[in-house]
PDB file of N, CA and C in Angstrom:
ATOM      1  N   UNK A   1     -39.865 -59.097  27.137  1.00  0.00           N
ATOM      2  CA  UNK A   1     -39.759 -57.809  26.480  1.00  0.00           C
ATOM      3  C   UNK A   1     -40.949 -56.953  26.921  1.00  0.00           C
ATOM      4  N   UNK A   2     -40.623 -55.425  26.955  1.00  0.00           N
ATOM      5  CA  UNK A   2     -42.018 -54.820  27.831  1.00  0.00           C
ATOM      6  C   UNK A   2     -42.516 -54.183  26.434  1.00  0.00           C
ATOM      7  N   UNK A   3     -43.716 -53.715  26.861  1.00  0.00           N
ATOM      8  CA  UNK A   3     -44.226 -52.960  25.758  1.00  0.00           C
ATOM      9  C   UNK A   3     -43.505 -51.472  25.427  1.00  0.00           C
ATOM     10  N   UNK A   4     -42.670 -51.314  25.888  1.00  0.00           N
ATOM     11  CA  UNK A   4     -42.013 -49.893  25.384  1.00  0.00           C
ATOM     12  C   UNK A   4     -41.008 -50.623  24.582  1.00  0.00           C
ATOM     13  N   UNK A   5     -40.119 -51.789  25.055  1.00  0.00           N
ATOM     14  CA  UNK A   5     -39.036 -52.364  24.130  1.00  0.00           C
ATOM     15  C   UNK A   5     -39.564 -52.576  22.661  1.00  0.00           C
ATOM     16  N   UNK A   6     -41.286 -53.475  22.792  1.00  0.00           N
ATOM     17  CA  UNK A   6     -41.540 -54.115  21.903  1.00  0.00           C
ATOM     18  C   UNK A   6     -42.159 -52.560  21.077  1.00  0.00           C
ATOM     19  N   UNK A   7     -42.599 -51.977  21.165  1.00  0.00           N
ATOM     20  CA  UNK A   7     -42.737 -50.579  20.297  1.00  0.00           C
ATOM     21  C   UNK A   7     -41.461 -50.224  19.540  1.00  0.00           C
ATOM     22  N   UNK A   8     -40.451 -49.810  20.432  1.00  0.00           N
ATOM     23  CA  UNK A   8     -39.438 -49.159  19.775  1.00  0.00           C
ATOM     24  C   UNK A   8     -38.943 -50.245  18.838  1.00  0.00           C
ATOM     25  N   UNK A   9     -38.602 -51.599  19.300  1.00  0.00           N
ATOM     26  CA  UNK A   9     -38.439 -52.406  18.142  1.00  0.00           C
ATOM     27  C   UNK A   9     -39.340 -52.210  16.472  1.00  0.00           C
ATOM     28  N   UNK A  10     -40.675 -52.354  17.023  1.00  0.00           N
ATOM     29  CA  UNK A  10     -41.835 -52.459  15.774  1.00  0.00           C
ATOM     30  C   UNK A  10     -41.505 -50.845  15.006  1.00  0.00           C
ATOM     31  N   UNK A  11     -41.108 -49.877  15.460  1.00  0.00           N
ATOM     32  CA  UNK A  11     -40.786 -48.730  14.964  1.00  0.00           C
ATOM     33  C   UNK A  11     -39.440 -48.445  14.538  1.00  0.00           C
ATOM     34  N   UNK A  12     -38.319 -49.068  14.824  1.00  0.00           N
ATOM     35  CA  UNK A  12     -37.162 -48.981  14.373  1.00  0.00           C
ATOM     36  C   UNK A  12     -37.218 -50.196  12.890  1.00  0.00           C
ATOM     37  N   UNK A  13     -37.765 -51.728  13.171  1.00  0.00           N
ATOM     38  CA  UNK A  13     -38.225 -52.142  11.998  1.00  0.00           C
ATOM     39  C   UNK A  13     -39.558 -51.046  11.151  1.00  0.00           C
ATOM     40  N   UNK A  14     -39.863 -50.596  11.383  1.00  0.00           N
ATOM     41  CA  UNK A  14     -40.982 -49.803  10.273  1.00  0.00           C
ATOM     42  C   UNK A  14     -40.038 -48.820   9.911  1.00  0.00           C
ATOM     43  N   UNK A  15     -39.235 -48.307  10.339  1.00  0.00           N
ATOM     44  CA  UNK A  15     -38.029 -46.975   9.361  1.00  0.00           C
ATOM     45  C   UNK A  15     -37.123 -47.976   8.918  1.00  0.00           C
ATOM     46  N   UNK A  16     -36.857 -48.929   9.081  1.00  0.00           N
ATOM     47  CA  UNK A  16     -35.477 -49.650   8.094  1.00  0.00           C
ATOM     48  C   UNK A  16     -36.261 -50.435   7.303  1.00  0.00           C
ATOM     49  N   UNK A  17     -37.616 -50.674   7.113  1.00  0.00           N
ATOM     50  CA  UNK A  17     -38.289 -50.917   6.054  1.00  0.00           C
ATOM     51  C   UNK A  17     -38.899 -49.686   4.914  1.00  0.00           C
ATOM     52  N   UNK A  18     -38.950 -48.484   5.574  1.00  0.00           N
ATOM     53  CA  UNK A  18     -38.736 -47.309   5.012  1.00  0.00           C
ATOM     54  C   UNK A  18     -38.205 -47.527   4.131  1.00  0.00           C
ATOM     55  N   UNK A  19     -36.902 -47.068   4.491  1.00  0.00           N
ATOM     56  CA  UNK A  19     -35.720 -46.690   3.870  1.00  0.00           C
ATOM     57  C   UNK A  19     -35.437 -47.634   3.203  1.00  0.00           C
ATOM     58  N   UNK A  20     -35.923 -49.038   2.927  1.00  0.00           N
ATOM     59  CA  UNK A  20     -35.399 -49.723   1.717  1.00  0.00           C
ATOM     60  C   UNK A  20     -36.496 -49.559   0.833  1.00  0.00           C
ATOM     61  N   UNK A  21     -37.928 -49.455   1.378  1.00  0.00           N
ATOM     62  CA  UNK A  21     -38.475 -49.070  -0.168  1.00  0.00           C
ATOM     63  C   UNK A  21     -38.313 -47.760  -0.992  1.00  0.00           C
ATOM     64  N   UNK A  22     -37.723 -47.012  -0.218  1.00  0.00           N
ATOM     65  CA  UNK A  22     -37.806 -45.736  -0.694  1.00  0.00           C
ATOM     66  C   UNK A  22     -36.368 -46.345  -1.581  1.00  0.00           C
ATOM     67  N   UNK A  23     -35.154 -46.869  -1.215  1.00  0.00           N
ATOM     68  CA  UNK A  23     -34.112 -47.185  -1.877  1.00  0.00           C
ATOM     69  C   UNK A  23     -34.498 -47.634  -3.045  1.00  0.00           C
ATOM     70  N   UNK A  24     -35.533 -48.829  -2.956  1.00  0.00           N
ATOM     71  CA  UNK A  24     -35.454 -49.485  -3.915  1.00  0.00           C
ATOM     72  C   UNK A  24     -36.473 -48.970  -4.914  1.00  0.00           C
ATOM     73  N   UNK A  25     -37.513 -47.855  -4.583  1.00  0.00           N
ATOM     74  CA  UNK A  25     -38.253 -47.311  -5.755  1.00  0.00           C
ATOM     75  C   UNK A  25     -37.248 -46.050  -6.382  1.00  0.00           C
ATOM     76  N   UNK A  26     -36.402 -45.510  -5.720  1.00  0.00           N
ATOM     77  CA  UNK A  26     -35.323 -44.653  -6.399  1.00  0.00           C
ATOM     78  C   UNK A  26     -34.734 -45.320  -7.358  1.00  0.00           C
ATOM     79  N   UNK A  27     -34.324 -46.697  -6.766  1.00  0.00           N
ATOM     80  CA  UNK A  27     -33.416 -47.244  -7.811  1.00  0.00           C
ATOM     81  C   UNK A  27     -33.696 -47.263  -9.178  1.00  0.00           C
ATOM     82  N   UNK A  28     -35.296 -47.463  -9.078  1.00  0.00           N
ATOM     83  CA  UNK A  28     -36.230 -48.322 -10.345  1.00  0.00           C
ATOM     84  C   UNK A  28     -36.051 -46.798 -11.109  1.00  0.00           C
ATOM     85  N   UNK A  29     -36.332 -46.251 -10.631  1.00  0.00           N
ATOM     86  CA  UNK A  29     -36.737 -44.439 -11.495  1.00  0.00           C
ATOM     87  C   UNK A  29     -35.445 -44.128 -12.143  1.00  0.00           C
ATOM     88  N   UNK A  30     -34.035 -44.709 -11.377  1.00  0.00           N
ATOM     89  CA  UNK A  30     -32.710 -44.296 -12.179  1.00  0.00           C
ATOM     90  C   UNK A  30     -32.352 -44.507 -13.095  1.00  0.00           C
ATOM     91  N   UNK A  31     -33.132 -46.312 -12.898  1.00  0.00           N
ATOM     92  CA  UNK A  31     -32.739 -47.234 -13.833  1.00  0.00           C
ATOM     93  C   UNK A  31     -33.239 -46.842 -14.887  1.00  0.00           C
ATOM     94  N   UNK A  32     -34.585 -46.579 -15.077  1.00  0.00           N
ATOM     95  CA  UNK A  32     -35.553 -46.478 -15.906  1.00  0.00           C
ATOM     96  C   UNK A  32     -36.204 -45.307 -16.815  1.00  0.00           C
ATOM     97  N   UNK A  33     -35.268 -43.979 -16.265  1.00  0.00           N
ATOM     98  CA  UNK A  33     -34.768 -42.681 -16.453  1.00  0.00           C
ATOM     99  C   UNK A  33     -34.239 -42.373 -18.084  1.00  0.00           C
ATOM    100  N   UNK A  34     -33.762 -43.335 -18.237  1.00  0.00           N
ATOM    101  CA  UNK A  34     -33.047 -43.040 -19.886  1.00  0.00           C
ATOM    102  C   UNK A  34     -34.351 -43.563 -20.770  1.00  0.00           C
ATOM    103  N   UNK A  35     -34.842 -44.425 -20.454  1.00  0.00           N
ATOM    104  CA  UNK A  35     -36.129 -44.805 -21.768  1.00  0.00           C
ATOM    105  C   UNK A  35     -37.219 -43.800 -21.310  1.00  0.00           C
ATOM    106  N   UNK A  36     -37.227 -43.126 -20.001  1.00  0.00           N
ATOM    107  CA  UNK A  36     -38.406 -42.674 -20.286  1.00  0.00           C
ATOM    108  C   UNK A  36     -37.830 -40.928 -21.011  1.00  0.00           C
ATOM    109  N   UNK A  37     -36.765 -40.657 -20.776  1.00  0.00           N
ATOM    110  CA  UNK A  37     -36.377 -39.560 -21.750  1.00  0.00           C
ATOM    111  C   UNK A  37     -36.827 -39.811 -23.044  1.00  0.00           C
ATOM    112  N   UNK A  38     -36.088 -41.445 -23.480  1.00  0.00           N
ATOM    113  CA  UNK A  38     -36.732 -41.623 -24.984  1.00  0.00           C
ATOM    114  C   UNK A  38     -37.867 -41.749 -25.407  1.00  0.00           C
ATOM    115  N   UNK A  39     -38.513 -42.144 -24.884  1.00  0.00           N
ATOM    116  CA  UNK A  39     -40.027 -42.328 -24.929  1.00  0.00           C
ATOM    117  C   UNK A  39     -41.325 -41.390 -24.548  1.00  0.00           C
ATOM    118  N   UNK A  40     -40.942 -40.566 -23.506  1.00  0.00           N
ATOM    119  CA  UNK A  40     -41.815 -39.808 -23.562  1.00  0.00           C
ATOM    120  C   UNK A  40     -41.398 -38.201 -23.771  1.00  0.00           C
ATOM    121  N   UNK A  41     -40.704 -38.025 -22.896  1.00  0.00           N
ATOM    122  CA  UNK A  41     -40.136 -36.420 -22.930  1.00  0.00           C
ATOM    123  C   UNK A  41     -39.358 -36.223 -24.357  1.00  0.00           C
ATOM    124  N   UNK A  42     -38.790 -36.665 -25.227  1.00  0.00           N
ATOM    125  CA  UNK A  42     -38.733 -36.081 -26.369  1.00  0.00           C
ATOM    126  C   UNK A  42     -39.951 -36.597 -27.879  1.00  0.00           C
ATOM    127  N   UNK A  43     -40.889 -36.888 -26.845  1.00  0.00           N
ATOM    128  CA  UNK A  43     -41.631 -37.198 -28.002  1.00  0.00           C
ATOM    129  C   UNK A  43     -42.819 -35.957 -27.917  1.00  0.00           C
ATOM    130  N   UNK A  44     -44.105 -35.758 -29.144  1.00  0.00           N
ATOM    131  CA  UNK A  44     -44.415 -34.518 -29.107  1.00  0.00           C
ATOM    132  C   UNK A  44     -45.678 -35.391 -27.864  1.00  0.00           C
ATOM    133  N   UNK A  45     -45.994 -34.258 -27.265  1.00  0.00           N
ATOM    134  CA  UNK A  45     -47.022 -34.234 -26.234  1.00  0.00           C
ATOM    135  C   UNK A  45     -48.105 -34.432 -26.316  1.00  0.00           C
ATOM    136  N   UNK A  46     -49.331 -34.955 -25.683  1.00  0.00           N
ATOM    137  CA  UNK A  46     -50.840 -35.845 -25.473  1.00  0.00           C
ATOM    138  C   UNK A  46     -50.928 -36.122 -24.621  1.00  0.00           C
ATOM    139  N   UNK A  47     -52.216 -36.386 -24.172  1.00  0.00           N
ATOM    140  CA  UNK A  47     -52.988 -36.236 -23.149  1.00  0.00           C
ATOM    141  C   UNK A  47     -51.898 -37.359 -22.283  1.00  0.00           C
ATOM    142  N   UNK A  48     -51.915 -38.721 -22.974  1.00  0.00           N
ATOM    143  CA  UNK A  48     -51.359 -39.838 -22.645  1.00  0.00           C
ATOM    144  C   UNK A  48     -49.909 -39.517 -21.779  1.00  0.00           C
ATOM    145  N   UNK A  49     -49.386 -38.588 -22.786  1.00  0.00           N
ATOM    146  CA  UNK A  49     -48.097 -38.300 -22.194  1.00  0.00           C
ATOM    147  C   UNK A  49     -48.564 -37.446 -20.425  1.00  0.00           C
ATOM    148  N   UNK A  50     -49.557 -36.438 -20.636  1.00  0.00           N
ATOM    149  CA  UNK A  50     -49.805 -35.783 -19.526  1.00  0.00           C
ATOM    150  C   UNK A  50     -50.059 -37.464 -18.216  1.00  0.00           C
ATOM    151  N   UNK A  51     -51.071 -38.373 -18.524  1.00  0.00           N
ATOM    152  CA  UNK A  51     -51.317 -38.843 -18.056  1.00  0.00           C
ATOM    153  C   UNK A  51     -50.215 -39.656 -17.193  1.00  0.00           C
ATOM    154  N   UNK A  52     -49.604 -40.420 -17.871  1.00  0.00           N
ATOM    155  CA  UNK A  52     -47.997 -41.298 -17.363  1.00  0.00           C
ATOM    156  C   UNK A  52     -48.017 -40.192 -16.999  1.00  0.00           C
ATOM    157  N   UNK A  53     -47.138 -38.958 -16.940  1.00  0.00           N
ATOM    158  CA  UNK A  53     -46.230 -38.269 -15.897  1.00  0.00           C
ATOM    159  C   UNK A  53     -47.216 -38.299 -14.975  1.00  0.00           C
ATOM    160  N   UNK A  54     -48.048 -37.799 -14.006  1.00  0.00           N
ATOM    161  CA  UNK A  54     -49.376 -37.872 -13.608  1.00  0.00           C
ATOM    162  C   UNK A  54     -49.212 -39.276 -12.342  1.00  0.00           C
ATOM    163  N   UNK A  55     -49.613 -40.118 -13.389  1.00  0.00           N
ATOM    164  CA  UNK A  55     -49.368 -41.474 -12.383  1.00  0.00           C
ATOM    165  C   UNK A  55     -48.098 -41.756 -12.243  1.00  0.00           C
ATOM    166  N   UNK A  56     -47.270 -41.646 -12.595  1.00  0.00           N
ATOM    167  CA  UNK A  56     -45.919 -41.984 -12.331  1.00  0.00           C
ATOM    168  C   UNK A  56     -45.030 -41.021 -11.390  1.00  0.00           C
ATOM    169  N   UNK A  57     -45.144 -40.182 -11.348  1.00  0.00           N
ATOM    170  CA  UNK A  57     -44.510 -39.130 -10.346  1.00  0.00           C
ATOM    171  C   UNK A  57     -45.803 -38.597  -9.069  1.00  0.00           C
ATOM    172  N   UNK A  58     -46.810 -39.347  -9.553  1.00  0.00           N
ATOM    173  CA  UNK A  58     -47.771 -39.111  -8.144  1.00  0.00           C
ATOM    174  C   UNK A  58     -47.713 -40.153  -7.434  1.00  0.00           C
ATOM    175  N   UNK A  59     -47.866 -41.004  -7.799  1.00  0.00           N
ATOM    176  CA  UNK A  59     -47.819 -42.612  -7.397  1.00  0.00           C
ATOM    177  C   UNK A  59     -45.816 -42.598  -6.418  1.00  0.00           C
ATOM    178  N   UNK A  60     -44.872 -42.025  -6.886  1.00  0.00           N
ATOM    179  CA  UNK A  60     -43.796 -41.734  -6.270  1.00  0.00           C
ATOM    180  C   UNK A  60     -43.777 -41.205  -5.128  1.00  0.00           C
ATOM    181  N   UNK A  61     -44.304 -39.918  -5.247  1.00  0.00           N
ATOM    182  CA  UNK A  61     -44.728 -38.718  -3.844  1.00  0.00           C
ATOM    183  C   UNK A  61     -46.013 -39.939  -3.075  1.00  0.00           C
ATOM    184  N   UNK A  62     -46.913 -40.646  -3.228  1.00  0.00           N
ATOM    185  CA  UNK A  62     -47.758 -41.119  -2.315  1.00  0.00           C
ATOM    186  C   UNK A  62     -46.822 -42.333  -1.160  1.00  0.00           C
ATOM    187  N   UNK A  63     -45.669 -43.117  -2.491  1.00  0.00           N
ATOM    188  CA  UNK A  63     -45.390 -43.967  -1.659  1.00  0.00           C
ATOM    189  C   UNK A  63     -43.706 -43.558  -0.960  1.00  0.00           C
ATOM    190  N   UNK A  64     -43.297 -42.506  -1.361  1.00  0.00           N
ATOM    191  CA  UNK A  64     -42.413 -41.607  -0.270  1.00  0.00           C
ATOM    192  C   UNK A  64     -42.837 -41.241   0.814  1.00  0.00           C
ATOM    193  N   UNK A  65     -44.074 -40.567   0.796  1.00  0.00           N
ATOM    194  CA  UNK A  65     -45.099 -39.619   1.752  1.00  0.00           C
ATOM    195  C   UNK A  65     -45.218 -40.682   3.082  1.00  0.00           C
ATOM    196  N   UNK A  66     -46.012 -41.982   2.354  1.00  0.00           N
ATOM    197  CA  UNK A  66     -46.567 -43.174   3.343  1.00  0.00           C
ATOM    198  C   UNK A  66     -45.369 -43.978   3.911  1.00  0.00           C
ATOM    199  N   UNK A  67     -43.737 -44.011   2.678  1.00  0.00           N
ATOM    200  CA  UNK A  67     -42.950 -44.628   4.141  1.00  0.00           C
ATOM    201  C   UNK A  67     -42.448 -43.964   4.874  1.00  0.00           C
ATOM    202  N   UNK A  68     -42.201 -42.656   4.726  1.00  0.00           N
ATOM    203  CA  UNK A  68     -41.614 -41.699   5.664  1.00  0.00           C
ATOM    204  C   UNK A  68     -42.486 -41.330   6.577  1.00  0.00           C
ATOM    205  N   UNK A  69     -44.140 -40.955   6.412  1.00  0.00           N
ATOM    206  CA  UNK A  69     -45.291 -40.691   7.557  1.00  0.00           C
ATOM    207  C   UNK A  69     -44.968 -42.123   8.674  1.00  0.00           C
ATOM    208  N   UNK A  70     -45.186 -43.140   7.993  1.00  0.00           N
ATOM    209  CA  UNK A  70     -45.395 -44.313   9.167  1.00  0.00           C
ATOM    210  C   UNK A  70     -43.942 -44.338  10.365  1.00  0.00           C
ATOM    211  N   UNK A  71     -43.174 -43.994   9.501  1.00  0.00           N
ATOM    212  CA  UNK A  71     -41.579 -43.996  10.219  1.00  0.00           C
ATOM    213  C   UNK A  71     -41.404 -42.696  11.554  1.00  0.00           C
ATOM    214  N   UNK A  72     -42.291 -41.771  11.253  1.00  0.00           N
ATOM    215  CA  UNK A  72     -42.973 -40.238  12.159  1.00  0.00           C
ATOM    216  C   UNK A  72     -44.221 -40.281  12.598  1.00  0.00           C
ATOM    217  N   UNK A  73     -44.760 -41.100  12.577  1.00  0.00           N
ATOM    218  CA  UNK A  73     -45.858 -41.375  13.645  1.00  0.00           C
ATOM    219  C   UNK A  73     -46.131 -42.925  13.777  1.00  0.00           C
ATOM    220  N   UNK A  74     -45.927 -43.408  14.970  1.00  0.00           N
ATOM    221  CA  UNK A  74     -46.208 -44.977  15.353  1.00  0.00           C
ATOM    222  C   UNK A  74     -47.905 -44.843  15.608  1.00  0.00           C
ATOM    223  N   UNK A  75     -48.727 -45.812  15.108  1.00  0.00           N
ATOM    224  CA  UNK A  75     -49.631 -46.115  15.569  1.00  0.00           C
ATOM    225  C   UNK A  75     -49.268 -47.462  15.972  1.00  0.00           C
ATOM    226  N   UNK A  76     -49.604 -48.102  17.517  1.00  0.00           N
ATOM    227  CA  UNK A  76     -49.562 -49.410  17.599  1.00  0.00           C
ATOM    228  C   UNK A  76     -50.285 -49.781  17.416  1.00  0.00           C
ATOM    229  N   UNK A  77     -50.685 -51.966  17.485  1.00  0.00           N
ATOM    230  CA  UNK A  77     -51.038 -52.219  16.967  1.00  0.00           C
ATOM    231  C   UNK A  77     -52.552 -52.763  17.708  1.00  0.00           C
ATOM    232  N   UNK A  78     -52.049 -52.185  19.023  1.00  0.00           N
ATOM    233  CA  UNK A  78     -53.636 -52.408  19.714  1.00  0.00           C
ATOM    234  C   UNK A  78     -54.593 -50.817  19.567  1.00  0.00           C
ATOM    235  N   UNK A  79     -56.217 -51.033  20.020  1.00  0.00           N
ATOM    236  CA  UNK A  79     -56.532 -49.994  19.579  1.00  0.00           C
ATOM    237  C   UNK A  79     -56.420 -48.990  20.716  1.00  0.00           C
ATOM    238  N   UNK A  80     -55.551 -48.902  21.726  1.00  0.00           N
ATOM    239  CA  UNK A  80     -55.549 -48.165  22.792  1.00  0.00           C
ATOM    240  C   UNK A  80     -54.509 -47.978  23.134  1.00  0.00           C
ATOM    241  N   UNK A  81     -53.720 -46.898  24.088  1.00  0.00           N
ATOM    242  CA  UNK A  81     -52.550 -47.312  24.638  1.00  0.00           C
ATOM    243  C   UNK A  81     -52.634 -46.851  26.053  1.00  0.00           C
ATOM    244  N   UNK A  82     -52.869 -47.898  26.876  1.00  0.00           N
ATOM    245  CA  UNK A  82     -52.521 -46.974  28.256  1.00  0.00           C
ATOM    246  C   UNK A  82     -51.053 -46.750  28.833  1.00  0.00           C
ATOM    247  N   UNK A  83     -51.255 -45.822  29.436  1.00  0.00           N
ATOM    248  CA  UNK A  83     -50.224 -44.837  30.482  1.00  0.00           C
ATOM    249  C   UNK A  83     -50.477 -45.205  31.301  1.00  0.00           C
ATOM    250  N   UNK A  84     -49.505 -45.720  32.719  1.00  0.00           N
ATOM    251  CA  UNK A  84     -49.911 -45.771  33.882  1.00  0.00           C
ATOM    252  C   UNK A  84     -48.519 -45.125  34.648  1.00  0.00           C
ATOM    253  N   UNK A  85     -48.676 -44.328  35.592  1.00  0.00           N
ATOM    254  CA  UNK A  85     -47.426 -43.676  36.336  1.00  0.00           C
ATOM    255  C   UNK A  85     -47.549 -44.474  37.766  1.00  0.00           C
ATOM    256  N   UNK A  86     -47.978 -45.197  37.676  1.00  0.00           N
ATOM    257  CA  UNK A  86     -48.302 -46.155  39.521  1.00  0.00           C
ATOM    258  C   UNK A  86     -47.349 -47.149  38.920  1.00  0.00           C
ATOM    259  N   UNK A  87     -46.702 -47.205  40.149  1.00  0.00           N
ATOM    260  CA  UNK A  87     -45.541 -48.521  40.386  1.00  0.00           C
ATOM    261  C   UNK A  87     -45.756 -49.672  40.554  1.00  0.00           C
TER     262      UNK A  87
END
């Protein structure tokens, strides 16, 4: 396998690992969507309440952000990459 195969491999596995965490942290938020109506959003408001929304919908956007960034930019895994156009 050359190093362009073995890239595009390591990068096609890093977006279909994406896309299942992103699946599977959607899932959790759907699931979990009706108690937090009950529990927080109709209850009266505090700091606490500010806080959960806060970490919970930031903590969402960081780990959307980080599987979709890695899936749009490959860093490999050596610290260099050479180019060579000689045959």
């Amino acid at each position: 396998m050359s190093e362009l195969e073995a890239s595009l491999y390591a990068l096609y596995w890093n977006n279909s690992i994406s896309v299942a965490v992103i699946t599977m942290i959607s899932y959790e938020y759907i699931l979990q969507l009706e108690k937090e109506v009950k529990f927080v959003w109709e209850r009266q408001w505090s700091v606490m309440t500010y806080l959960y929304l806060a970490v919970r919908y930031f903590g969402i956007l960081v780990v959307m952000f980080s599987a979709t960034w890695g899936g749009l930019v490959y860093i490999p895994e050596a610290p260099y990459v050479r180019i060579s156009f000689d045959s």
